[in-house]
N, C-alpha and C. Protein backbone atom coordinates (compact mmCIF):
# COMPACT_ATOMS: atom_id res chain seq x y z
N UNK A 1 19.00 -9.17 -15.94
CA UNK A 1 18.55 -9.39 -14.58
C UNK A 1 17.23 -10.15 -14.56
N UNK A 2 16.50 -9.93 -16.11
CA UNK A 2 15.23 -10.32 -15.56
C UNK A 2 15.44 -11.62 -15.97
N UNK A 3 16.61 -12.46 -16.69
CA UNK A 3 16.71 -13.67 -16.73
C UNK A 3 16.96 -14.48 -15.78
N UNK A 4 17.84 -13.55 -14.82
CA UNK A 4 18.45 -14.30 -14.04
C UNK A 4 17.67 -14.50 -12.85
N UNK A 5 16.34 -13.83 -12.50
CA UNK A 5 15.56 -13.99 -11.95
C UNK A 5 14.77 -14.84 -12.14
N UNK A 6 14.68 -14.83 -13.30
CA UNK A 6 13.13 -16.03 -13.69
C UNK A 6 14.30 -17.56 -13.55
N UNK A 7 15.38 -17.31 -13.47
CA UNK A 7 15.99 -18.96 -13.71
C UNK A 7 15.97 -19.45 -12.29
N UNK A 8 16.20 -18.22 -11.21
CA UNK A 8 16.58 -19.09 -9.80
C UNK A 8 15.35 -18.14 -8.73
N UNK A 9 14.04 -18.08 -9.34
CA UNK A 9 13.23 -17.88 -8.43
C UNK A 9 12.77 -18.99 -7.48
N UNK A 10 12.49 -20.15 -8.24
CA UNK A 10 12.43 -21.26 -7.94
C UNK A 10 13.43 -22.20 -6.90
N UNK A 11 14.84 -22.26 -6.91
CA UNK A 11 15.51 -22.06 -5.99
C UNK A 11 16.04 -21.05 -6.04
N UNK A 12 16.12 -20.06 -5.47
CA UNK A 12 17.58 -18.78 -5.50
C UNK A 12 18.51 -19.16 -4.66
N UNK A 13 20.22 -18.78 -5.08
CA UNK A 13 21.40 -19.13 -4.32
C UNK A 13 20.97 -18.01 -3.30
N UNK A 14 21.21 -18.91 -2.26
CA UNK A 14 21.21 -18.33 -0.59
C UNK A 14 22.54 -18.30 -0.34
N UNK A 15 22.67 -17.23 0.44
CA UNK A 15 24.07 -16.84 1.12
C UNK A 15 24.17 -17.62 2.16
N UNK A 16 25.44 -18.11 2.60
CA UNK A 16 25.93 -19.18 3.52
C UNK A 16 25.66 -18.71 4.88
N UNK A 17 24.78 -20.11 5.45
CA UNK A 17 24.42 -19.31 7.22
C UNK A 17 22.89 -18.54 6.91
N UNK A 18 22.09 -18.83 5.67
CA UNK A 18 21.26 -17.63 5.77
C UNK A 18 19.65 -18.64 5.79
N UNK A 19 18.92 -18.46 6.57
CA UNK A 19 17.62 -19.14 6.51
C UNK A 19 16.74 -19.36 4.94
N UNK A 20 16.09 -20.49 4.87
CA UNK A 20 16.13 -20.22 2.98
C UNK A 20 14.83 -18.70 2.75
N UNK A 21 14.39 -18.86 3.50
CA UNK A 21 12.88 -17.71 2.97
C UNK A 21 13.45 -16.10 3.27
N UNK A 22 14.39 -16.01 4.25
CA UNK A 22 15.22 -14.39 4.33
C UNK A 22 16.11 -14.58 3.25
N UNK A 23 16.76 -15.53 3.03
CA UNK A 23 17.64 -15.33 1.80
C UNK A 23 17.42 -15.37 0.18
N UNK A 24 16.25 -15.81 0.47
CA UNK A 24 15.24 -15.73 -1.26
C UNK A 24 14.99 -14.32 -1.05
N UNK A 25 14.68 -13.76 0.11
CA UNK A 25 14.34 -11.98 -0.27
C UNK A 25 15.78 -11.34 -0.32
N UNK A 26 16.19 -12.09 0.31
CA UNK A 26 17.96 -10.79 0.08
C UNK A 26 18.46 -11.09 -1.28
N UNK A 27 17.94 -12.22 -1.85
CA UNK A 27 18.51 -12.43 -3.30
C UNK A 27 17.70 -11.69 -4.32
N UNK A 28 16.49 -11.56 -3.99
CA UNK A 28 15.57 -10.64 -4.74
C UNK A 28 15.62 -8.90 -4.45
N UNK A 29 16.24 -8.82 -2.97
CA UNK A 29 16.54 -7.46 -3.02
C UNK A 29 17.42 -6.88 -3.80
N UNK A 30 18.64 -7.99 -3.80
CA UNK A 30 20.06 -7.92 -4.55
C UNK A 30 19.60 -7.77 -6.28
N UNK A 31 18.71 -7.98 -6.41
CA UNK A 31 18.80 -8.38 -7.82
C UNK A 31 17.90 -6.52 -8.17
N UNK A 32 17.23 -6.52 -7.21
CA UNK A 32 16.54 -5.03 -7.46
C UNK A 32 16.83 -3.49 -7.04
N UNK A 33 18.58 -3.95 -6.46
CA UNK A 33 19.18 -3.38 -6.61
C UNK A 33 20.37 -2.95 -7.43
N UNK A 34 20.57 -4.17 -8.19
CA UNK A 34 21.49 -3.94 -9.49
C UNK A 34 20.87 -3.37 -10.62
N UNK A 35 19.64 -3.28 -10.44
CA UNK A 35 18.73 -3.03 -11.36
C UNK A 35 18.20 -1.16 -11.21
N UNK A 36 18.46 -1.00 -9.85
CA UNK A 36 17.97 0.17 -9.75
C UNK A 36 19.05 1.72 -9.74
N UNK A 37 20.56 0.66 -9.65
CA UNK A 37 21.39 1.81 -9.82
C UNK A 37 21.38 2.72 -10.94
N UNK A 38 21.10 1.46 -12.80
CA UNK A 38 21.31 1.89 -13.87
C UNK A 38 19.73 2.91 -14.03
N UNK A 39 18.93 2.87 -13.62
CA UNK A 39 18.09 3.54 -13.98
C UNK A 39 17.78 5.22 -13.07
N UNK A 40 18.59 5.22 -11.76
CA UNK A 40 18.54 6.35 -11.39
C UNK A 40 19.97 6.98 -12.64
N UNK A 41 20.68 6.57 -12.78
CA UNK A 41 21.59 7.04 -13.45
C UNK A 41 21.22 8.12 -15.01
N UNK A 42 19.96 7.11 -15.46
CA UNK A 42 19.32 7.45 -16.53
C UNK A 42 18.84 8.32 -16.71
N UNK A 43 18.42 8.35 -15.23
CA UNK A 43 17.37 9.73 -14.66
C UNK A 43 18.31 11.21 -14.67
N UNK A 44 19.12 11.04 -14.07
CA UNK A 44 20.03 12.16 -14.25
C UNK A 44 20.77 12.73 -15.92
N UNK A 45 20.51 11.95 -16.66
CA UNK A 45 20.46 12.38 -17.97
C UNK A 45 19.47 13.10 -18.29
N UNK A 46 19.28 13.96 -18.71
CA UNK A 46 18.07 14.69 -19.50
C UNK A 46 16.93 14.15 -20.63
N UNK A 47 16.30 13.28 -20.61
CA UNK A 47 15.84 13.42 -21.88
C UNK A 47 16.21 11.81 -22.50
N UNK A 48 17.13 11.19 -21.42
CA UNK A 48 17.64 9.77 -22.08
C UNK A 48 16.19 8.87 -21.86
N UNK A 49 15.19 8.74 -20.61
CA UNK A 49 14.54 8.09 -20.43
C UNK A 49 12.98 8.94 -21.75
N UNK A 50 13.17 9.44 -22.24
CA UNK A 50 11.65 10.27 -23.45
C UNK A 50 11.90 9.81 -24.46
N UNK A 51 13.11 9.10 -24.35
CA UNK A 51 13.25 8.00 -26.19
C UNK A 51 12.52 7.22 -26.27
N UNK A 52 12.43 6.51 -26.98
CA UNK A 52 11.52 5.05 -27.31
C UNK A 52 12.12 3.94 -26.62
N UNK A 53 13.31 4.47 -26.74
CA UNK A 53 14.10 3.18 -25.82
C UNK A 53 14.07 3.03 -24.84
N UNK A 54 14.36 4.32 -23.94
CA UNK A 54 13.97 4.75 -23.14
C UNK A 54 12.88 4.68 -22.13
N UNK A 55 11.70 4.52 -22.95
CA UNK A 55 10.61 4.54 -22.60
C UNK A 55 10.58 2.86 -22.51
N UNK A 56 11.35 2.13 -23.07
CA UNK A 56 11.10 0.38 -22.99
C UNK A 56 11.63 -0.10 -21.87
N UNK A 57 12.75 1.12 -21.74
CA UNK A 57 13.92 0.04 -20.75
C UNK A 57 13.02 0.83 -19.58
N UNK A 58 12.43 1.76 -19.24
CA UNK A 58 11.43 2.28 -18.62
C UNK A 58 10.18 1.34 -17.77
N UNK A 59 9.82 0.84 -19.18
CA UNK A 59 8.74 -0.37 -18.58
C UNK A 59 9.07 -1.55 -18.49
N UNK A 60 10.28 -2.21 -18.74
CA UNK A 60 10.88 -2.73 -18.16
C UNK A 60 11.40 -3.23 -16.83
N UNK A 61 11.88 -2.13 -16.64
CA UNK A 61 12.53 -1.85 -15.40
C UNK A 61 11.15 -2.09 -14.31
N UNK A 62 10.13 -1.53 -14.26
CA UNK A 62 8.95 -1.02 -13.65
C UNK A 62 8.16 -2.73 -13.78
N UNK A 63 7.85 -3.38 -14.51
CA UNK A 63 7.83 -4.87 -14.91
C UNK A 63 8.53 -5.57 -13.60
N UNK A 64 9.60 -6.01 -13.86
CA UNK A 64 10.51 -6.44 -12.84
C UNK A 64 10.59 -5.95 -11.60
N UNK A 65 10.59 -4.83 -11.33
CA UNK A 65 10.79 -4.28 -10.29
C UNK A 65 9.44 -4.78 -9.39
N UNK A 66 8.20 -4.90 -9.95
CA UNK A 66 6.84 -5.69 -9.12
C UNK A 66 6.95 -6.74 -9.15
N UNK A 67 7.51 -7.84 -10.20
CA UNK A 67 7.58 -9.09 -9.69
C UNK A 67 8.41 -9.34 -9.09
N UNK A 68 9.44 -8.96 -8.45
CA UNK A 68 10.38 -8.96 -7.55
C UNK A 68 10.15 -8.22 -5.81
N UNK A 69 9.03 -6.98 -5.80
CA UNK A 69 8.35 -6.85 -4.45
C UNK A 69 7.18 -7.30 -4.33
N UNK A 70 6.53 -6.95 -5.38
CA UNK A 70 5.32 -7.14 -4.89
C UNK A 70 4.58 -8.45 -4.71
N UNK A 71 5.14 -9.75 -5.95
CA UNK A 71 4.52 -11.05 -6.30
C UNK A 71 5.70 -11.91 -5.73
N UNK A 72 7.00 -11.79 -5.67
CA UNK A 72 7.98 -12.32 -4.93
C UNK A 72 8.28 -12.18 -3.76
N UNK A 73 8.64 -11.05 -3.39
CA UNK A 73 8.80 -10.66 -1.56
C UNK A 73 7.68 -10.75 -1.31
N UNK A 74 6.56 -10.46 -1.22
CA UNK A 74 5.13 -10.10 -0.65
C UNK A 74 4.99 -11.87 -0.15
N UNK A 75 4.99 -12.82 -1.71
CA UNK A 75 4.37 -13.89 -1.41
C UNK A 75 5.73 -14.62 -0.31
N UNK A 76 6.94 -14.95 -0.55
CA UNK A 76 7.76 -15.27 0.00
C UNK A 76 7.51 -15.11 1.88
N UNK A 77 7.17 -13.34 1.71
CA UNK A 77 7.06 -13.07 3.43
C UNK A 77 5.92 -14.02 3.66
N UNK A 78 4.59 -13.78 2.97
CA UNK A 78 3.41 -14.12 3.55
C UNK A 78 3.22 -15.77 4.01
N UNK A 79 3.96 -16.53 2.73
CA UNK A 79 4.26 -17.59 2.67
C UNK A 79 4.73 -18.07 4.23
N UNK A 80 5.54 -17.78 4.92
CA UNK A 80 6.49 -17.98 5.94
C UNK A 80 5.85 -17.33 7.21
N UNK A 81 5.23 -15.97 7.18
CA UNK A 81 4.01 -15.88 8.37
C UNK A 81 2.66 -16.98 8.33
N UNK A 82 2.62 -17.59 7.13
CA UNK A 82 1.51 -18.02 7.55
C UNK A 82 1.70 -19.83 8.14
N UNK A 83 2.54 -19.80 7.22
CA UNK A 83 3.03 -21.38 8.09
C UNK A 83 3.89 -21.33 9.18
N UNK A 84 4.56 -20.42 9.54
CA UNK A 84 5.11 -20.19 11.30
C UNK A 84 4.51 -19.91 11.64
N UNK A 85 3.52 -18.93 12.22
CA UNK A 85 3.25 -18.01 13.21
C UNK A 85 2.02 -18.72 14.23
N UNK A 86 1.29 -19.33 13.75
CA UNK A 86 0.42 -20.10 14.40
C UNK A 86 1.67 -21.63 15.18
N UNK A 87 2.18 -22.23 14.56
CA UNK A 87 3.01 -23.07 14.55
C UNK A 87 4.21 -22.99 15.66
N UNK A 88 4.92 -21.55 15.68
CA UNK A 88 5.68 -21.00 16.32
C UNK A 88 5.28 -21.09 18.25
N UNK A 89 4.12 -20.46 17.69
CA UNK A 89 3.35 -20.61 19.16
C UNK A 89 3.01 -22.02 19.89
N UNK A 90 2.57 -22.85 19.03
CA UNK A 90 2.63 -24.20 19.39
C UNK A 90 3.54 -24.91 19.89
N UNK A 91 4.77 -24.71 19.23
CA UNK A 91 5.92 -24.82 19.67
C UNK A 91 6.32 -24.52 21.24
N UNK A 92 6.10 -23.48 21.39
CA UNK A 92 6.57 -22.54 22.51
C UNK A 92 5.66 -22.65 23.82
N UNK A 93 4.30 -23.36 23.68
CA UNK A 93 3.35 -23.46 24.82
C UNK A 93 3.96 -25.14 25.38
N UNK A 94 4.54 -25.93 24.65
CA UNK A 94 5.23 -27.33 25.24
C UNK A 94 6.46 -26.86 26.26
N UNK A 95 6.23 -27.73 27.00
CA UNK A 95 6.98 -27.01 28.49
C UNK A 95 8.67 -27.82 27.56
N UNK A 96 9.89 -27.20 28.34
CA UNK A 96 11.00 -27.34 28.10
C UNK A 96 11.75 -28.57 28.83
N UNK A 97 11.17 -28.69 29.66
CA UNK A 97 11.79 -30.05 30.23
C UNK A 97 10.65 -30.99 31.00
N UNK A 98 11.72 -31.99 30.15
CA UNK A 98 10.35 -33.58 30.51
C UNK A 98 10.72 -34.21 30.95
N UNK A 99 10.12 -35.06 31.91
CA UNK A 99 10.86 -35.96 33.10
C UNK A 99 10.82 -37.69 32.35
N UNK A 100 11.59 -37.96 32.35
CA UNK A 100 11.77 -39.62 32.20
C UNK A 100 12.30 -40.69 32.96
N UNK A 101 11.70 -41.66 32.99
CA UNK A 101 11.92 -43.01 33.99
C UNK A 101 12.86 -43.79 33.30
N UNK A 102 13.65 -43.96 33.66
CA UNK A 102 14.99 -44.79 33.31
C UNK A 102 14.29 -46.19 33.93
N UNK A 103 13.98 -47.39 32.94
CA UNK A 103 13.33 -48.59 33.73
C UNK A 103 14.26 -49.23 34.20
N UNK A 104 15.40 -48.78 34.14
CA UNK A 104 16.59 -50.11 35.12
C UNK A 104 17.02 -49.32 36.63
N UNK A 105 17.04 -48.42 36.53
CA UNK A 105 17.42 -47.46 37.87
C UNK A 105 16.40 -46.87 38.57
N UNK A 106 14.93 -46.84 37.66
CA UNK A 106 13.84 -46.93 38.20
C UNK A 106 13.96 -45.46 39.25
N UNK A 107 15.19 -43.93 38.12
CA UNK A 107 15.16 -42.90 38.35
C UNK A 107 15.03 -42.17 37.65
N UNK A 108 14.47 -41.12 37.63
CA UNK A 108 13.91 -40.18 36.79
C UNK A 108 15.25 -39.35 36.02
N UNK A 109 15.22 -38.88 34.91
CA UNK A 109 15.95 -38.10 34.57
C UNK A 109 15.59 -36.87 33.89
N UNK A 110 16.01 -35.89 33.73
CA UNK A 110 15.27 -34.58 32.95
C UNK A 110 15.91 -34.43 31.64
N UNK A 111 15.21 -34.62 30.02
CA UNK A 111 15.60 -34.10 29.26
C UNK A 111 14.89 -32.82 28.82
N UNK A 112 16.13 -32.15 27.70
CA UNK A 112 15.44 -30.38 27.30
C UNK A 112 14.68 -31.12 26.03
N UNK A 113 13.38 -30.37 25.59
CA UNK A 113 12.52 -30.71 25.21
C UNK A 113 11.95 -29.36 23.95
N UNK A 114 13.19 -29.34 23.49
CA UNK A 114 13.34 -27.56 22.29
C UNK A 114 13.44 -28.59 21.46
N UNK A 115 11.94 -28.07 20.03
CA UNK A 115 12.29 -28.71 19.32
C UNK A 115 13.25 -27.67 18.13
N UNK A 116 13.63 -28.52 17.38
CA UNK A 116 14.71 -27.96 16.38
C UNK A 116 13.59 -27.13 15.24
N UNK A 117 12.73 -27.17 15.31
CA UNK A 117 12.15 -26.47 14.05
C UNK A 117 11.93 -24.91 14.56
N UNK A 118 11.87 -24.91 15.86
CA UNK A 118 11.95 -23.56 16.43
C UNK A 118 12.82 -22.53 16.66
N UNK A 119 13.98 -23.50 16.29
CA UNK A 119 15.38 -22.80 15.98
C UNK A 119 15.47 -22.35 14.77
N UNK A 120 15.32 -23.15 13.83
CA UNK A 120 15.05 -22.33 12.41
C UNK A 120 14.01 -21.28 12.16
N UNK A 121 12.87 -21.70 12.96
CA UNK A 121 11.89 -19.94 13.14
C UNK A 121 12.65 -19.05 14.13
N UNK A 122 13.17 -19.13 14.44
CA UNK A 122 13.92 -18.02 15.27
C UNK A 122 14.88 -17.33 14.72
N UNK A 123 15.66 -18.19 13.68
CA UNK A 123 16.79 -17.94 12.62
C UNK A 123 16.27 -16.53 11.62
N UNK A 124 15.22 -17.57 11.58
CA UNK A 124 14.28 -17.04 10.11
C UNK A 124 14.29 -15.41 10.49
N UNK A 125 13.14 -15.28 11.16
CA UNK A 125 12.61 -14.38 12.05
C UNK A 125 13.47 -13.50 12.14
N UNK A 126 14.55 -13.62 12.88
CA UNK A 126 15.49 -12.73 12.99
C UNK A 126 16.27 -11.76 12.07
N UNK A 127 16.43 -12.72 10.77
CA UNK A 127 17.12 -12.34 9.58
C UNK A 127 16.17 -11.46 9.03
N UNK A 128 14.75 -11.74 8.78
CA UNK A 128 14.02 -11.71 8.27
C UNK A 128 13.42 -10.14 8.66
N UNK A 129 13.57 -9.74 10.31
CA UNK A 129 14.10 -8.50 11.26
C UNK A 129 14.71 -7.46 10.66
N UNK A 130 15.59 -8.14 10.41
CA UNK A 130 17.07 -7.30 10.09
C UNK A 130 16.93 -6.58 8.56
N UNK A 131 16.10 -7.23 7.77
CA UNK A 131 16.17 -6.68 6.14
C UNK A 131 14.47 -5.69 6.11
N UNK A 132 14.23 -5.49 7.63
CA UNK A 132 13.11 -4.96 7.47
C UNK A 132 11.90 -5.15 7.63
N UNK A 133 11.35 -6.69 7.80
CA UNK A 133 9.82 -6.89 7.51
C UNK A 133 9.47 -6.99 9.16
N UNK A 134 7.90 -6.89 9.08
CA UNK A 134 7.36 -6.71 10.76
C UNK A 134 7.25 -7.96 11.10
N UNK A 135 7.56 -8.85 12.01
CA UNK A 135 7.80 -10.13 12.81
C UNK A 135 6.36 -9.92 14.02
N UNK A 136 5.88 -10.84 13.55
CA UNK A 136 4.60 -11.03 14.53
C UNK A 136 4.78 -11.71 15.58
C-alpha cells in the first residue's frame, strides 16, 4: 500500500464524475482503509502485534497512516480552502446577468454571467461535504 501510494500521490486515479482534490482524499481514504482492516485484525490476536515483526508492521502501519492524514489530506484540504475560498466569494459578488447592446438592432439583450470555475467549487465543496471536512 505504501507503494502504491507514493506512485500516484502525485496524480491519484480519481473516480469518474469526482472533483480532482475530493477524489485525491477518497483515494487516500481508500488506501487507509485497506490498510486498516489487516491491522485491527492483528489486534484481535493476542500477542501477534509484541513480535518483532509485529512491532515493524506496527510502525509501519502508524508511518503511513500520517502521511496519508495528516501530510496528504490535511495539505490536499488546506490546499483547496486556500485557493477557493477567498476566490469563491469573488466569484459570487459579480451580479448574474449582464446587459448587452446588439450594435445592429441597437437592442439590448441579457446574458447569464456564471462563471464555470464556480461550478467546479461547488462540485468540489460538495463532495468534499459529503466525506466529512468543514466547508467554509
Amino acid at each position: 500500500m505504501e507503494q502504491l501510494f507514493q506512485r500516484g500521490k502525485e496524480s491519484p486515479p480519481i473516480s469518474k464524475n469526482m472533483p480532482p482534490k475530493s477524489g485525491a482524499i477518497a483515494w487516500a481514504r481508500s488506501i487507509m482503509g485497506r490498510i486498516k482492516r489487516p491491522i485491527y485484525k492483528f489486534k484481535t490476536k493476542e500477542g501477534l502485534l509484541q513480535t518483532d515483526v509485529g512491532k515493524e508492521v506496527t510502525l509501519k502501519y502508524i508511518s503511513l497512516a500520517k502521511q496519508l492524514d495528516v501530510e496528504y489530506e490535511y495539505k490536499m484540504f488546506n490546499d483547496w480552502h486556500k485557493a477557493n475560498t477567498d476566490y469563491a466569494i469573488e466569484l459570487l459578488k459579480k451580479s448574474i446577468l449582464t446587459k448587452k447592446l446588439d450594435p445592429e438592432t441597437k437592442q439590448y439583450s441579457y446574458l447569464v454571467n456564471f462563471a464555470p470555475e464556480l461550478k467546479v467549487i461547488i462540485r468540489e465543496a460538495k463532495f468534499l461535504d459529503r466525506i466529512g471536512k468543514d466547508i467554509p
